[in-house]
Structure formats: C-alpha cells, structure tokens
Protein backbone atom coordinates (compact mmCIF):
# COMPACT_ATOMS: atom_id res chain seq x y z
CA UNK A 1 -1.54 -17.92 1.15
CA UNK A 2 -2.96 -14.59 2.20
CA UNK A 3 -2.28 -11.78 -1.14
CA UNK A 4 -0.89 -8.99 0.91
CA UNK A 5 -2.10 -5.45 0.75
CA UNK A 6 1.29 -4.05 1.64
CA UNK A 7 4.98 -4.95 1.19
CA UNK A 8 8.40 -3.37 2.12
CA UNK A 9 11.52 -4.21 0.06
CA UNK A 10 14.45 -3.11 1.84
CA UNK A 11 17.52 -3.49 -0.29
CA UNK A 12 19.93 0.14 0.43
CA UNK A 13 22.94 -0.44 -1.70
CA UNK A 14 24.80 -0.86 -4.04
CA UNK A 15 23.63 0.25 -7.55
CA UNK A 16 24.48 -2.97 -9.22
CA UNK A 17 22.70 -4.77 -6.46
CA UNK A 18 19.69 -2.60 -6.36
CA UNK A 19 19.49 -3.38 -10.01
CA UNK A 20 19.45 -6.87 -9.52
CA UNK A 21 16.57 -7.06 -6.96
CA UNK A 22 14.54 -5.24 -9.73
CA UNK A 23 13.06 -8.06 -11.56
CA UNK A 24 11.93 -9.60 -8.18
CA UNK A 25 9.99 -6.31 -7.49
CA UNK A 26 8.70 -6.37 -11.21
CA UNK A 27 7.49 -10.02 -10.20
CA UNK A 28 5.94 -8.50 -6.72
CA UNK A 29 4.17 -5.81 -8.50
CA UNK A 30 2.74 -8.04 -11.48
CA UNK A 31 1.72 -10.73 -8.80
CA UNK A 32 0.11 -8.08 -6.19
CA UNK A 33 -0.98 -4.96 -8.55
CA UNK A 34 -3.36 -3.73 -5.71
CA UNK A 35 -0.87 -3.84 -3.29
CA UNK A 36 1.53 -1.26 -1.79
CA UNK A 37 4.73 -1.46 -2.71
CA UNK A 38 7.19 0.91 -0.63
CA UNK A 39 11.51 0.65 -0.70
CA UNK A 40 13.68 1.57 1.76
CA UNK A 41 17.04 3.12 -0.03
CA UNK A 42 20.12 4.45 0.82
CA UNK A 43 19.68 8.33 0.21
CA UNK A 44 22.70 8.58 -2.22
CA UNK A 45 21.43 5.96 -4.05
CA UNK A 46 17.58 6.90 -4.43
CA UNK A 47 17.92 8.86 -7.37
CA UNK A 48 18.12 5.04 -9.47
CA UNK A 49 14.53 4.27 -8.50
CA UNK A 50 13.08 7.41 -9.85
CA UNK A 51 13.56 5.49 -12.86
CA UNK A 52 11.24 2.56 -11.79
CA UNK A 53 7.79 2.41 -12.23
CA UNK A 54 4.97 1.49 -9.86
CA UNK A 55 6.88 1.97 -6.47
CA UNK A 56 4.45 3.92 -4.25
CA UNK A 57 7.23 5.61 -2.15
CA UNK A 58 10.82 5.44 -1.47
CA UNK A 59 12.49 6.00 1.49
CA UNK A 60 15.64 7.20 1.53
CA UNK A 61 17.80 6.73 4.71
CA UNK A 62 21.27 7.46 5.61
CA UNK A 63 23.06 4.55 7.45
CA UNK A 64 26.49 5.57 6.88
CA UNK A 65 26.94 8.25 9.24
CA UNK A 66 26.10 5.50 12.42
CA UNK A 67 29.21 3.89 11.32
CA UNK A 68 31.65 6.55 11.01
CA UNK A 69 29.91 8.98 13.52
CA UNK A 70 27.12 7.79 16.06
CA UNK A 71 25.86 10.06 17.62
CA UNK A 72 21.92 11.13 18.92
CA UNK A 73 21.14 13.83 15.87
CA UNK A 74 22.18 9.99 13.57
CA UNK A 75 20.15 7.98 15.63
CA UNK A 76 17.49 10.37 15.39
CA UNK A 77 17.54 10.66 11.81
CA UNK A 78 17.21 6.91 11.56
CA UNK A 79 14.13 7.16 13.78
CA UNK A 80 12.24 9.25 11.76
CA UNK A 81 12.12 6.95 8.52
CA UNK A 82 11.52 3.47 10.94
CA UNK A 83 8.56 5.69 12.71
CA UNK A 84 7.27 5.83 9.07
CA UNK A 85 7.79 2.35 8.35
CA UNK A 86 5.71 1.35 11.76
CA UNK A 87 2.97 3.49 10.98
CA UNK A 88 2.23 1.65 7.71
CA UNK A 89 1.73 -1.81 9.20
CA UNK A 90 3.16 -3.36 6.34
CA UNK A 91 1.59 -7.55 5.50
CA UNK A 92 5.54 -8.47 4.46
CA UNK A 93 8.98 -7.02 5.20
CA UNK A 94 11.29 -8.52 2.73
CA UNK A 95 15.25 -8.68 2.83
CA UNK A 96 17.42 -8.18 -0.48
CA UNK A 97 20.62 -7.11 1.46
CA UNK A 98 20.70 -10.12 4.09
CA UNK A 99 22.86 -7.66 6.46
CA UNK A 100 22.15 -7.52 10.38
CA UNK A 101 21.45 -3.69 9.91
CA UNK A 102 18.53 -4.38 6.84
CA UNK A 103 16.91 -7.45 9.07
CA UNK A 104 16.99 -4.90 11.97
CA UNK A 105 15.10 -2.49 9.61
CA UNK A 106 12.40 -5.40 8.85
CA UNK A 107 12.15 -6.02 12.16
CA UNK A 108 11.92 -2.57 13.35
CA UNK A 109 9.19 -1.54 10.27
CA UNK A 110 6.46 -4.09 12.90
CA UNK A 111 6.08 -6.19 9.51
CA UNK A 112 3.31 -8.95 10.32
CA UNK A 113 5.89 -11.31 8.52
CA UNK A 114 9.81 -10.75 7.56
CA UNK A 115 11.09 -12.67 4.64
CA UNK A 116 15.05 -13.10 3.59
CA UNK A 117 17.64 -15.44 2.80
CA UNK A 118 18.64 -18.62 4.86
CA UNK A 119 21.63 -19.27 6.64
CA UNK A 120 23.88 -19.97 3.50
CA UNK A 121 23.25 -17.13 1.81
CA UNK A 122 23.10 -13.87 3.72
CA UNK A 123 25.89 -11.77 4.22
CA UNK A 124 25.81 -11.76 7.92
CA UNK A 125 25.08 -14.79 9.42
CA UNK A 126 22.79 -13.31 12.71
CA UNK A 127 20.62 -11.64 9.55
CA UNK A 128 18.57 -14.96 9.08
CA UNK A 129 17.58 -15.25 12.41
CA UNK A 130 15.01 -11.87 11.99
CA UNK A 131 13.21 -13.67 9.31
CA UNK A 132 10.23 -15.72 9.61
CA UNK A 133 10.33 -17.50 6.12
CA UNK A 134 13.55 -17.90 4.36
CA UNK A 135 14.45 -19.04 0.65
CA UNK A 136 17.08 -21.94 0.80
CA UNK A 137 20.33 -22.32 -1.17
CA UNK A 138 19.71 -23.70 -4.72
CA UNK A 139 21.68 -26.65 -5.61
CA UNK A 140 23.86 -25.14 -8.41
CA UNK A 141 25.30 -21.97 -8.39
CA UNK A 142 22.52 -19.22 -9.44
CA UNK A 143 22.50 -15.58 -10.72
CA UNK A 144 21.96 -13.01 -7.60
CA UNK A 145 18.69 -12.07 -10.13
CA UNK A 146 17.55 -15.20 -9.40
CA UNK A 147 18.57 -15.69 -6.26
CA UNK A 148 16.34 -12.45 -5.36
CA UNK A 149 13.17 -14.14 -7.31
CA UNK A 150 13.35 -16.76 -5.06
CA UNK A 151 12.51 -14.23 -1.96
CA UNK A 152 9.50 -12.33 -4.37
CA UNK A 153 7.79 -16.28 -5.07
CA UNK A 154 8.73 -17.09 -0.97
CA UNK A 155 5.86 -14.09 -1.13
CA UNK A 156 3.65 -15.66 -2.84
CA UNK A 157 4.38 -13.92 -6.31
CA UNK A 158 4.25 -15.60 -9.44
CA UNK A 159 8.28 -16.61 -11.38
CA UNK A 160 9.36 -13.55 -13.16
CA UNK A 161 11.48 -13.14 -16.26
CA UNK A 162 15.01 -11.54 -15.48
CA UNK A 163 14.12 -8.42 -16.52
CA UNK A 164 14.00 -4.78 -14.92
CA UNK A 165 12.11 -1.74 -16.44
CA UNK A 166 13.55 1.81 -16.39
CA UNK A 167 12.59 5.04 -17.52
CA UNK A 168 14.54 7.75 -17.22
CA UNK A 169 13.53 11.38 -17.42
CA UNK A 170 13.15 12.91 -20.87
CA UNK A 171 15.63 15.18 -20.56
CA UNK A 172 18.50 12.71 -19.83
CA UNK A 173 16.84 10.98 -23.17
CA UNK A 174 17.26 14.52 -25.23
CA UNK A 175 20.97 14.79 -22.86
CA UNK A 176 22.28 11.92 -25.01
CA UNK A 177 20.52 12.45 -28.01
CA UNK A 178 21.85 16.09 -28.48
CA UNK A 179 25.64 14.47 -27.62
CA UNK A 180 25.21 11.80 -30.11
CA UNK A 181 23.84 13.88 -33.18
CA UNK A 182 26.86 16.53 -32.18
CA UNK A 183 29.52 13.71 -32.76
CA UNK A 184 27.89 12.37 -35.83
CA UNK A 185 27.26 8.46 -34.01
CA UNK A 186 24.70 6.61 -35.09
CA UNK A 187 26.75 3.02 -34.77
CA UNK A 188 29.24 2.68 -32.20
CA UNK A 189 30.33 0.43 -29.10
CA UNK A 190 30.81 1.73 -24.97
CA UNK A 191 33.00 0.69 -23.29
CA UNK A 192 33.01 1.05 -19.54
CA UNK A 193 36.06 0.94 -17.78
CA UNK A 194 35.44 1.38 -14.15
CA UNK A 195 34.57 -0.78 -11.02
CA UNK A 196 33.99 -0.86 -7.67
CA UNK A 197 36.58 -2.67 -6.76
CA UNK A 198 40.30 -2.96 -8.35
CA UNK A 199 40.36 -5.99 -8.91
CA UNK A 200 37.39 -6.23 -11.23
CA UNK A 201 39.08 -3.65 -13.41
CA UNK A 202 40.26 -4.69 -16.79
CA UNK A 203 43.53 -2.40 -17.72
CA UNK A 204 42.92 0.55 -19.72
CA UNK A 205 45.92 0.07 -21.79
CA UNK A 206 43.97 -2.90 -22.92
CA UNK A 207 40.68 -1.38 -23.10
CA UNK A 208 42.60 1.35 -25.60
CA UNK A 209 44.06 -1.76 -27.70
CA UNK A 210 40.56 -3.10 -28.10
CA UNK A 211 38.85 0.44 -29.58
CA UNK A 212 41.98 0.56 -32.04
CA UNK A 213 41.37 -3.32 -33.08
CA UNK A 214 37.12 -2.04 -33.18
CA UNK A 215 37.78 0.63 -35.02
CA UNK A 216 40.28 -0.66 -37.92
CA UNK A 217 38.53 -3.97 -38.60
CA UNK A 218 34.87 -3.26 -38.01
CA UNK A 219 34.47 0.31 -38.38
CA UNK A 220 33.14 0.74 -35.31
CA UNK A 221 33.93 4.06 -32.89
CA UNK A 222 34.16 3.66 -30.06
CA UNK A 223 32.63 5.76 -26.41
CA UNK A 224 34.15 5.45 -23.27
CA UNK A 225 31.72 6.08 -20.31
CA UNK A 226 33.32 7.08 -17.23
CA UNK A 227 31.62 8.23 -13.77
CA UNK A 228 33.14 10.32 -10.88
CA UNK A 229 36.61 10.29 -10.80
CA UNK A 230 37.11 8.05 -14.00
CA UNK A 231 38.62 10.77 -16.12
CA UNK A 232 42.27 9.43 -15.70
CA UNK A 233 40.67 5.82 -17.47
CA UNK A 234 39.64 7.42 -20.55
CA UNK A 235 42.72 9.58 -20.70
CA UNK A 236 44.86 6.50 -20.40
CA UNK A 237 42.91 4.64 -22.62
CA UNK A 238 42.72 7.52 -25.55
CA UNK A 239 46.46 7.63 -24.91
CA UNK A 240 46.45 3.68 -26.89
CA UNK A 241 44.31 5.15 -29.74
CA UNK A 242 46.88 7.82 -31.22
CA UNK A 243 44.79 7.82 -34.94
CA UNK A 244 41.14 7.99 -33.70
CA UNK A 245 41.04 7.98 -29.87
CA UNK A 246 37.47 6.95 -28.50
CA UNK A 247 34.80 9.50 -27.20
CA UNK A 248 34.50 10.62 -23.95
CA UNK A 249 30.64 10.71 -22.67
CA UNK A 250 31.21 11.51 -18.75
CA UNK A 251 27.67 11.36 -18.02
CA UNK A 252 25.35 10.80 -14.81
CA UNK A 253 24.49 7.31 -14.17
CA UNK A 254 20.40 7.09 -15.49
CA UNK A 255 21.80 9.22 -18.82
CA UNK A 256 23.53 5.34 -19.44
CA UNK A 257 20.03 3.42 -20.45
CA UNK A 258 19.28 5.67 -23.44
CA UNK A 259 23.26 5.70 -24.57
CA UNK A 260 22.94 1.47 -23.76
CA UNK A 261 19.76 1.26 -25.55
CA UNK A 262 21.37 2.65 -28.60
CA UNK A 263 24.44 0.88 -28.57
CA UNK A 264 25.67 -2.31 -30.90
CA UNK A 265 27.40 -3.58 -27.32
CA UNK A 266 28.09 -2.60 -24.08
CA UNK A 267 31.30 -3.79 -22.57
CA UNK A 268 32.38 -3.85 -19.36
CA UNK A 269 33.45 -5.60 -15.96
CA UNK A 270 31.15 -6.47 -12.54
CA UNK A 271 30.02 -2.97 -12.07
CA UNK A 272 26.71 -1.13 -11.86
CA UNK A 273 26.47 0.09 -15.49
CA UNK A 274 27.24 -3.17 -16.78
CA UNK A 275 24.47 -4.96 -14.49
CA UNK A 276 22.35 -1.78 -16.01
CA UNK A 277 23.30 -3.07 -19.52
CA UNK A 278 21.73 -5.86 -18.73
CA UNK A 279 18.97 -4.19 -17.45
CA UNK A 280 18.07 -2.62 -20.58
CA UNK A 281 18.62 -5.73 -22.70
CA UNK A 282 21.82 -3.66 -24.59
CA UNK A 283 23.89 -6.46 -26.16
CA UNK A 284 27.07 -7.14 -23.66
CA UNK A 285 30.72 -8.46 -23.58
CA UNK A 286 31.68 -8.23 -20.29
CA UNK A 287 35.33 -8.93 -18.74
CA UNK A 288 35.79 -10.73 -15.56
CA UNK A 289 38.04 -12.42 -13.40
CA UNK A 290 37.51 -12.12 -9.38
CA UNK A 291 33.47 -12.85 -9.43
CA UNK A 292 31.74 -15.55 -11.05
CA UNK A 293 29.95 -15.03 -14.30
CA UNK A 294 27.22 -17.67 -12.86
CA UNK A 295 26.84 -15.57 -9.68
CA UNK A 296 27.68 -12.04 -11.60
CA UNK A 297 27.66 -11.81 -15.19
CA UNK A 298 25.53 -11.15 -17.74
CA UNK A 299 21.56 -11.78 -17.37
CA UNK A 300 21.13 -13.13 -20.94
CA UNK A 301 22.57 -16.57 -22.66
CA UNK A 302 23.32 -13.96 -25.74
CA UNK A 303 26.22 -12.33 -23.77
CA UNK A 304 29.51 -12.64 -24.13
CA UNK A 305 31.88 -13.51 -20.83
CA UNK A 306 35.47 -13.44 -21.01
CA UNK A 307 37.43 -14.76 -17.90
CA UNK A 308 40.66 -16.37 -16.87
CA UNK A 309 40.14 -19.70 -15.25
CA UNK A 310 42.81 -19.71 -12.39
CA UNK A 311 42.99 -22.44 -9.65
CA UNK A 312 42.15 -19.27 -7.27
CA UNK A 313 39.38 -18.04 -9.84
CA UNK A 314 36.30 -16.40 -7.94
CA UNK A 315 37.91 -15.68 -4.59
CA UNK A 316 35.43 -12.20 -4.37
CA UNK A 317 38.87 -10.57 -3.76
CA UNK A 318 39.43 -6.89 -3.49
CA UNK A 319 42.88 -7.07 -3.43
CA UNK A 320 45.18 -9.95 -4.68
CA UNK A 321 48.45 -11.20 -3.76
CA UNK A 322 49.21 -12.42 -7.49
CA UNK A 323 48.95 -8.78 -9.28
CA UNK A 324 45.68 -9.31 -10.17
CA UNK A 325 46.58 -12.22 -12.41
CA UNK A 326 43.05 -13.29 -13.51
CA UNK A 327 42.51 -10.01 -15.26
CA UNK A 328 45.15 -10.92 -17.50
CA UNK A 329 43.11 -11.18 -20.48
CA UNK A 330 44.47 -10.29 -23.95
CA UNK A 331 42.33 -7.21 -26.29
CA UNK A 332 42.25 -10.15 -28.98
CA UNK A 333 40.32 -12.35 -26.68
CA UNK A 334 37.72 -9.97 -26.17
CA UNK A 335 37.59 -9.04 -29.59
CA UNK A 336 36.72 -11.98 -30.44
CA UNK A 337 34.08 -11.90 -28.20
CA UNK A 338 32.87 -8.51 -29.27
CA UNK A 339 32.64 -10.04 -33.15
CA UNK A 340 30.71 -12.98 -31.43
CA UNK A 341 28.12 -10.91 -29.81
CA UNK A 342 27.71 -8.21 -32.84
CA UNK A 343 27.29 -11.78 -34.63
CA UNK A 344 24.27 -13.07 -32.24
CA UNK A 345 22.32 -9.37 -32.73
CA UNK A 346 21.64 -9.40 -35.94
C-alpha cells in the first residue's frame, strides 16, 4: 500500500465522539509522521483539538445553520472551507461520523480515496456508498475506540493503543491549580453529573447520597463538575449533603484533564467528560443504563461500570416509556464500586 502524504479526518461532533476517534488519529500520525494530517470540525467544537498535538490544521465549519436556516450566505459559508479542502488534494479522506452530510464532505474534499464504515455500521445507511474502502462489522460487540482504529489500520496505519493525548493550555493548568490550593484538596473524588441525553443521567439525589457515604467512610471530599446550565445538579445534589456538601468547580471543558489527572476517580455517566476521563487515564466509575458499556463505557479493564440489566437494556433511548427504569441504581451499589476502583489504583 501506497504511505500517503496527506490525510483528512472528518469527524464534526460530538465531544465524546471526537474524543473517541483520537486514538485512531494518534495511530495515523505515529504510522505516517511525514504526512499531513488536517480535521474538519464543527466550529463550536474546535476549541477540544487545540489540545491535540500534531494536527497540521483544523477546519472549523458550521453545518447547523443548513438545517435550521438554508439559505445562499450558509451555502456559501460551507463553500469556502470545501474550496480549501479541494485545493489540498488530499491521498485519503476518512469518515469517523458515517453521516450522509460527512461522506458528502469526503467526497466533496476530491480525496484520491474515501475511507468509512460499511453498511452495518454507519449512521446513515446512503453514507457507505461514498466510500471506496470500508471497515466491516466485528463479530462481537466492540468499543466505538476501536471501532474507529479499524478505519486508521483500513489506512494502512499500524494497531494503536486506546489512548488519546491532550494538552491543555498552561493557564487552564494554573486555573485549577489556584482553585484546588484555595479549597485546601489535595485528595478528593469528581463527580460529574450531567449528560447529553436524559436518560443517561443518574439522579442527583443519588449522586448527593453517594458524596455523603464518600465522605463519612473514606474521608474523601467530594467536587462536583458541572458545564453550562448544570448549576441546578450541583444545587440539588449539595441539597443531600447537609454536613459537608461537595464543591462546586463550574469550569470550561479542557480545565477537566488537569482536575481528572489529579483525581483518586472520576465518576460519571456516557458523556463527554467521562469519555475525557478516560482519555487522560483518571481512574473511573461510571453509571450507565441506556448505552452499552461494551459499545460506551470505560476504555480501561481497571474501570468500574455499574448498570441495570433490564430485558430492554441498551435501547440508545432518549426518552423512555418506563421512567427511566434502568437508571435505577442504588448510591450503595456504586459505592461499592468506587471502593473497588480506589482498591485497583493503588
């Protein structure tokens, strides 16, 4: 096979999923290191690759606007970036996403070849019909991570280790090491409360039982992390910790690796900071019920999953007819879970 001088990874959302095609760009870039490695981003979402090394350029677009208003100026804007993409004559076009509008942008980029997903595993069915080489379903369920390798080594790059370097700027390093200092933490646990969806959220009544249990038998405090719009989580969840509620770090999503990377566990549901957890190799509990912990969890055999096994278990729901039933997981079960994993660290 032909070692290309030039690839383009287009994989625009979401921040959990751009984390997870990370490891398959680590295995690009260690395979190819004289090659050009350029990623085509949603714009909102560009600011978590400024944390990657040995990209050459991202390109931020904006795709949401030609859903909820077309027009010529959005069509235009769109133009711009693909006139970029054709200009660089990229060797391989490569498809994370599997969507009909990310195979349209390998296409469009002129790519000399287009590489994605086969029919049983993109999201839009059309998608696989862009691609010239696709990789096949594995026989057993897989990690997305690994599903994603399989698309770097369909490019000729050598099987990577699930693993995904970040660096964020030294000022969001000094950010949370001027926080932690103030509050006196040198040992304490996160907990993360949000999702994307409803369904993957664990109740923050519950989340508020766990720091008390944390806190009284292992002496452990306990910080809640919230992003945008999260404040009512930690509020309700401080409400459950009347002695010594849990500390509130409402910080900006790349300030999360150096608070991870100092943390005795991260825990968490199916949600960008706890795929970035993972990232980081931060010990993790993590709490699900509507995803599967094969498809979705944790990266490492070290980390702690705690689900309810229902006969609808894994339905990918984002709403559910039985109250969210499978998210009916008791504080003491993840405690246990929590001891388990503080256990395995040392």
């Amino acid at each position: 096979m032909k070692i290309p001088g030039s690839i383009l990874i287009v994989r625009l959302s979401s921040l959990g999923d751009i984390i997870h095609a990370l490891p398959a760009f680590h295995a690009l870039r260690a395979s190819f290191p004289d090659a050009r490695i350029d990623w085509v981003v949603e714009r909102k979402l560009a600011f978590l690759l400024s944390a990657v090394q040995g990209i050459d350029e991202v390109i931020p677009i904006d795709t949401r606007d030609l859903r909820s208003y077309p027009s010529r100026a959005s069509w235009r804007r769109l133009w711009q970036p693909i006139r970029l993409l054709r200009a660089r004559r990229y060797d391989i076009a490569i498809d994370f996403q599997g969507l009909l509008k990310t195979a349209f942008l390998c296409l469009a980029s002129g790519a000399h070849e287009r590489i994605g997903f086969s029919r049983d595993l993109v999201r839009e069915r059309p998608a696989h019909w862009f691609y010239h080489r696709t990789a096949s379903k594995p026989s057993s369920e897989a990690h997305v991570a690994r599903l994603n390798m399989l698309l770097s080594e369909a490019a000729g790059a050598a099987h990577g280790e699930l693993c995904a370097h970040l660096h964020p700027k030294a000022e969001d390093v000094e950010a949370i090491e001027i926080r932690l200092r103030r509050e006196q933490l040198s040992e304490f646990i996160v907990i993360n409360p949000g999702g994307g969806w409803p369904t993957k959220r664990w109740p923050p009544a519950r989340y508020g039982d766990l720091a008390v249990q944390i806190q009284k038998r292992l002496g452990i405090r306990s910080v809640v992390a919230t992003g945008p719009g999260e404040e009512t989580m930690y509020e309700e969840i401080a409400r459950h910790c009347k002695e010594t509620p849990p500390i509130h770090f409402p910080v900006p999503f790349l300030q999360l690796v150096p608070l991870f990377m100092k943390a005795r566990v991260v825990i968490g549901g199916d949600t960008g900071p706890m795929h970035l957890a993972c990232a980081v190799a931060a010990p993790v509990v993590a709490v699900m019920g509507p995803t599967s912990p094969v498809r979705n969890g944790p990266w490492s055999e070290r980390d702690e999953v705690v689900v309810r096994r229902l006969p609808c278990s894994f339905c990918y729901g984002r709403s559910c007819p039985t109250n969210n039933e499978c998210m009916d997981i008791s504080a003491d079960e993840v405690y246990e879970a929590v001891v388990r994993r503080l256990e395995k660290a040392r």
